[in-house]
Every structure is written in C-alpha cells, then in structure tokens.
C-alpha atoms as a PDB file:
ATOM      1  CA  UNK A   1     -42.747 -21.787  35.953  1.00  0.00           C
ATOM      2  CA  UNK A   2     -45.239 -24.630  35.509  1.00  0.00           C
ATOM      3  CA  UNK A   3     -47.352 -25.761  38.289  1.00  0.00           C
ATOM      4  CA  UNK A   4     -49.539 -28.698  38.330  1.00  0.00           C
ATOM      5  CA  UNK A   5     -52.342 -29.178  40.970  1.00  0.00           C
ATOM      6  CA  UNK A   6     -54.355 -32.659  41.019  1.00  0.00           C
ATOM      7  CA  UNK A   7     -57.991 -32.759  42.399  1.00  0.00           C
ATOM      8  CA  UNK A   8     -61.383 -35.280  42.690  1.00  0.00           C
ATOM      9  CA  UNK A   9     -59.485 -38.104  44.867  1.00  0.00           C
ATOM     10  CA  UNK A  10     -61.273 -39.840  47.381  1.00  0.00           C
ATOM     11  CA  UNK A  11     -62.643 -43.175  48.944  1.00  0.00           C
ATOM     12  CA  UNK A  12     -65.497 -44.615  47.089  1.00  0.00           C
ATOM     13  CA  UNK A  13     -67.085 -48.136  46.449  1.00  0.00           C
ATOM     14  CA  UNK A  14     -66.342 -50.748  43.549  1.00  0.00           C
ATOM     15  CA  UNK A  15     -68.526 -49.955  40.933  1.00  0.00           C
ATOM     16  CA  UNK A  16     -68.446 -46.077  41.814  1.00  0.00           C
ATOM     17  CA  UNK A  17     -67.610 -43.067  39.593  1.00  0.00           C
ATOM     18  CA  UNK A  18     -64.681 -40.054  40.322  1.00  0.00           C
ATOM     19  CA  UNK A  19     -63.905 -37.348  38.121  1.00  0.00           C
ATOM     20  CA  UNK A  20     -60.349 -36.071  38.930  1.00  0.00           C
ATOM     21  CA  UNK A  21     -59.327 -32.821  37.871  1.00  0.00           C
ATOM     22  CA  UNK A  22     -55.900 -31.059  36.782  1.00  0.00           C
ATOM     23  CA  UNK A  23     -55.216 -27.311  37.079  1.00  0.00           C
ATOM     24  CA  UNK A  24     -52.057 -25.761  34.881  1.00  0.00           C
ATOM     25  CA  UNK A  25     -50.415 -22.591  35.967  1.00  0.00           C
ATOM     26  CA  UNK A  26     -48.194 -20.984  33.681  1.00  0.00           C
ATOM     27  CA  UNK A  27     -47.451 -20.593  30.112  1.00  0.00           C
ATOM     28  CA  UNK A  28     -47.971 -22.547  27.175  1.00  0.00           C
ATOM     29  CA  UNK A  29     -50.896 -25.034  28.319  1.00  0.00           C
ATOM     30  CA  UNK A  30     -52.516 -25.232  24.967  1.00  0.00           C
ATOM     31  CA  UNK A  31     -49.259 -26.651  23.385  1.00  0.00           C
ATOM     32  CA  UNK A  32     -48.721 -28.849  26.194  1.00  0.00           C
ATOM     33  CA  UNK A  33     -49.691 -32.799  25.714  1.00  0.00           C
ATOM     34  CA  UNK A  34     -50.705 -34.284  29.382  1.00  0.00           C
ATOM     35  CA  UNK A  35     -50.579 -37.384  30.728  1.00  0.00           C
ATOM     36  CA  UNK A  36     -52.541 -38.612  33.532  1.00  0.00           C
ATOM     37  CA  UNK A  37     -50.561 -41.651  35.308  1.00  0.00           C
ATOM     38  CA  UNK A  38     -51.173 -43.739  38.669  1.00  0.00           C
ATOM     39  CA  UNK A  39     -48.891 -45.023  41.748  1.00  0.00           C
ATOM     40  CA  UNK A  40     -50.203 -48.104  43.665  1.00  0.00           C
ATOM     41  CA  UNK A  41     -48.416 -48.629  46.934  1.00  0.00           C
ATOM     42  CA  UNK A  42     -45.031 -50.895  46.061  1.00  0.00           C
ATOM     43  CA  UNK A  43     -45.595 -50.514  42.441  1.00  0.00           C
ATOM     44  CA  UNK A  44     -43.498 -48.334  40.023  1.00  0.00           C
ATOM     45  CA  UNK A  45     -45.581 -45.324  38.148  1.00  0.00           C
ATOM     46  CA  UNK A  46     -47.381 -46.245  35.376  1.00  0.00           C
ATOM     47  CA  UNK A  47     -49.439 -44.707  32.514  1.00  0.00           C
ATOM     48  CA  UNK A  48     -53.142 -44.352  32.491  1.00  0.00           C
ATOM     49  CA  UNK A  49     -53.851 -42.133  29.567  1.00  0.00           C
ATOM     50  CA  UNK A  50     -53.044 -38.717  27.353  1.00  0.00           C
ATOM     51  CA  UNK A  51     -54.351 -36.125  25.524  1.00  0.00           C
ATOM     52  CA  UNK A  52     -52.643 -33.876  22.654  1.00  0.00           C
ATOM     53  CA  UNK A  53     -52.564 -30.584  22.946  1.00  0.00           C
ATOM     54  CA  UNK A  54     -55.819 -29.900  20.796  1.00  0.00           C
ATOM     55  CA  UNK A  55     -57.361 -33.290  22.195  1.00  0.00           C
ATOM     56  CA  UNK A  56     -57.702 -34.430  18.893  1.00  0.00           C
ATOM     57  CA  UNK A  57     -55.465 -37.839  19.756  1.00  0.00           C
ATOM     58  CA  UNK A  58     -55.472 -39.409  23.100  1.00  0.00           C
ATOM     59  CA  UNK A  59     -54.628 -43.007  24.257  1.00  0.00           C
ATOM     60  CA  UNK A  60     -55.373 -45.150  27.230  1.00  0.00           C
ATOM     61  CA  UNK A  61     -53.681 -48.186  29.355  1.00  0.00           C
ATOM     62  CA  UNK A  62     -56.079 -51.361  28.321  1.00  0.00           C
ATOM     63  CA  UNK A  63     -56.462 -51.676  32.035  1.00  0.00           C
ATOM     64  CA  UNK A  64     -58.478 -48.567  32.102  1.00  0.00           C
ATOM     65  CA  UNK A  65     -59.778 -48.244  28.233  1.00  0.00           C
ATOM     66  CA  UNK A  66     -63.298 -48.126  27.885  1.00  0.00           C
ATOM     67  CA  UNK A  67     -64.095 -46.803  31.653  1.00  0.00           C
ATOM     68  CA  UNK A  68     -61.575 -43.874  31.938  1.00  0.00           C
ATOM     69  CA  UNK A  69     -61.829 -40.854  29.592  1.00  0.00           C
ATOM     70  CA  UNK A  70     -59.485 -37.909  29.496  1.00  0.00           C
ATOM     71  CA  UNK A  71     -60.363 -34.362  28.384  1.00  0.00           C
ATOM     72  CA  UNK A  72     -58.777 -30.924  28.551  1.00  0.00           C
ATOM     73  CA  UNK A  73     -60.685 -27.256  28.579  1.00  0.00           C
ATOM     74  CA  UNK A  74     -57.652 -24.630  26.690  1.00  0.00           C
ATOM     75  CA  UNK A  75     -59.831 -22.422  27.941  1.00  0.00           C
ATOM     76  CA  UNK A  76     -59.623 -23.306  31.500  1.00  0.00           C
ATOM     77  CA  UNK A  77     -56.006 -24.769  31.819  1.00  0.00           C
ATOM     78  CA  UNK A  78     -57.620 -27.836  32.564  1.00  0.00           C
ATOM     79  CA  UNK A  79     -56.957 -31.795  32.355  1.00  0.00           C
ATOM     80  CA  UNK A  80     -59.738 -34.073  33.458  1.00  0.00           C
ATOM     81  CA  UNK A  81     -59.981 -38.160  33.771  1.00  0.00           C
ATOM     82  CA  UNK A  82     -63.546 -39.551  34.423  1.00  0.00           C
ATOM     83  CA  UNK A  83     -63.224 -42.617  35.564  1.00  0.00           C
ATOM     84  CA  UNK A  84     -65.915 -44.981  36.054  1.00  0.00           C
ATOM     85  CA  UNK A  85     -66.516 -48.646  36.930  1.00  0.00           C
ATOM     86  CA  UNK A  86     -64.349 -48.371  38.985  1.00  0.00           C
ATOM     87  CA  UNK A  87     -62.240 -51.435  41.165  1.00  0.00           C
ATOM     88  CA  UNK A  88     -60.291 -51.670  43.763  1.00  0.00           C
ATOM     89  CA  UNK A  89     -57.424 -52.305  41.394  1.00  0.00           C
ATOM     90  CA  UNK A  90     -57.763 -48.803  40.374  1.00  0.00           C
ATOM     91  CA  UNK A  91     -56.314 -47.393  43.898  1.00  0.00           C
ATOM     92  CA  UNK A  92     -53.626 -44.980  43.172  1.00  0.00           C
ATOM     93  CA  UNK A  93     -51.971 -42.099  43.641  1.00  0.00           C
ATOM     94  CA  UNK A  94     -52.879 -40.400  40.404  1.00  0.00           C
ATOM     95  CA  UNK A  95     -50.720 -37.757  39.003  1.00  0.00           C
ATOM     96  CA  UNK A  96     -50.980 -34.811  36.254  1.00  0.00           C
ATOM     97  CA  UNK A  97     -48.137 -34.209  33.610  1.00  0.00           C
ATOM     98  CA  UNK A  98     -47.676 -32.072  31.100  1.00  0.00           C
ATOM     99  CA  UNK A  99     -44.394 -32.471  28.523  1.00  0.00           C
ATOM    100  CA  UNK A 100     -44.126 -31.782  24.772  1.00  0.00           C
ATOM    101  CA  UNK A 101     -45.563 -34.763  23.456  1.00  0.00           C
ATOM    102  CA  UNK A 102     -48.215 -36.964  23.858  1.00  0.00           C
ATOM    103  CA  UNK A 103     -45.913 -40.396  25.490  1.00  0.00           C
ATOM    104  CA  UNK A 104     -46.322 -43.495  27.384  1.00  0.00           C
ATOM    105  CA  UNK A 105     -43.632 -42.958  29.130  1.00  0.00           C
ATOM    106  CA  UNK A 106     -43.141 -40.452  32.612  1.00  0.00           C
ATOM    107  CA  UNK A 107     -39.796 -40.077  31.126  1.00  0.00           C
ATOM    108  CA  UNK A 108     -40.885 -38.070  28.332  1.00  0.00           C
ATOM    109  CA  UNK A 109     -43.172 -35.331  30.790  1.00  0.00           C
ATOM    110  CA  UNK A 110     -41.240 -32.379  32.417  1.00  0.00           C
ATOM    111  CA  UNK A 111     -44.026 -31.565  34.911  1.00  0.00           C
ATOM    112  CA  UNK A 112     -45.823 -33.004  37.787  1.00  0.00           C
ATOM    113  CA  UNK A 113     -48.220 -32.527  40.207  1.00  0.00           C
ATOM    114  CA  UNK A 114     -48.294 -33.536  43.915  1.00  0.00           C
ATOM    115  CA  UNK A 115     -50.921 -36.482  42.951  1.00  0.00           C
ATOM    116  CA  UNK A 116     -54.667 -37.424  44.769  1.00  0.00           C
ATOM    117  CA  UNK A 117     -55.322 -40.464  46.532  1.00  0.00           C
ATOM    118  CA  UNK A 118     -57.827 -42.561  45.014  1.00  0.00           C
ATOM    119  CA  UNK A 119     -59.311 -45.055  47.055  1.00  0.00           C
ATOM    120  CA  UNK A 120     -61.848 -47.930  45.588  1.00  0.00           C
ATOM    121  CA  UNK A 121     -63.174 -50.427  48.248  1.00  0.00           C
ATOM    122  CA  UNK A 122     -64.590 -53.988  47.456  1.00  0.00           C
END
C-alpha cells in the first residue's frame, strides 16, 4: 500500500520562501512520476508541477514557472517543491501524487496525500 505524507506548509509573507516536502511509503517510488498540485478555497484542484521518475523531465503551471522547483531524492522516497516569491495567490492546499506517468491531469495519479496548508499574506 502507498502512503503519501505532505509537509513545509505554513503562514508566511508575500515575497517569502517555503520548501514543502513529500514522504512515499511503500513500493516502487523510483518508478513512480509525482505530481505536486494545489486547492484554493472554492476552486477545483489544479496542477502545479511533476517530476519523472529519474527527474530527468519535469514541467510546471506558468503560474508558478520560474519560482517553484520540484525535486525528488530515490534515495529518500522523497518529493520536494521550493517555492519562492511567493503571493498570496499561491494559498493552497497543496497535495503529493504519485501515478505512472508524469500528467497534467489528477486524473492520471492513483495516490494522494492528506495535503498542507499554505498560507501567503499581502
């Protein structure tokens, strides 16, 4: 069974950095693509960005490209997104997936985790 766990959330300031972080129980991490994707309150899910299973092809939403970078550690079971600059457009819930293939789409991801608050004041 495949367990995610989402960490790093929190209240900080416009402008401010977070580094969220994504722990994988189970088998099969390493030939797992993830997917990180955010909630807002009265919105529907959407992408933010994913990483292949060797890391070697990943892909952001515009919204965040340029100030959000994911990375994984095999090693570690780990997913992380760094997310900088950030606004208070960026308040989420932000959730960890893992599926078969790197996709824009939650559809495509069998697993989930519980999500972290993020929370960026003005």
């Amino acid at each position: 069974q495949v367990q995610l766990v989402e960490s790093g959330g929190g209240l900080v300031q416009a402008g401010a950095s977070l580094r969220l972080s994504c722990t994988y129980s189970g088998r099969a991490f390493s030939r797992r693509a993830m997917g990180w994707f955010r909630q807002a309150p009265g919105q529907e899910r959407e992408f933010v960005a994913y990483i292949s299973w060797n890391g070697g092809d990943t892909y952001y939403a515009d919204s965040v490209k340029g100030r959000f970078t994911i990375s994984r550690d095999n090693a570690k079971n780990m997913v992380y997104l760094q997310m900088n600059t950030l606004t208070p457009e960026d308040t989420a819930v932000y959730y960890c997936a893992a599926g078969g293939s790197v996709a824009i789409s939650p559809d495509e991801y069998e697993f989930w985790g519980q999500g972290t608050q993020v929370n960026v004041s003005s």
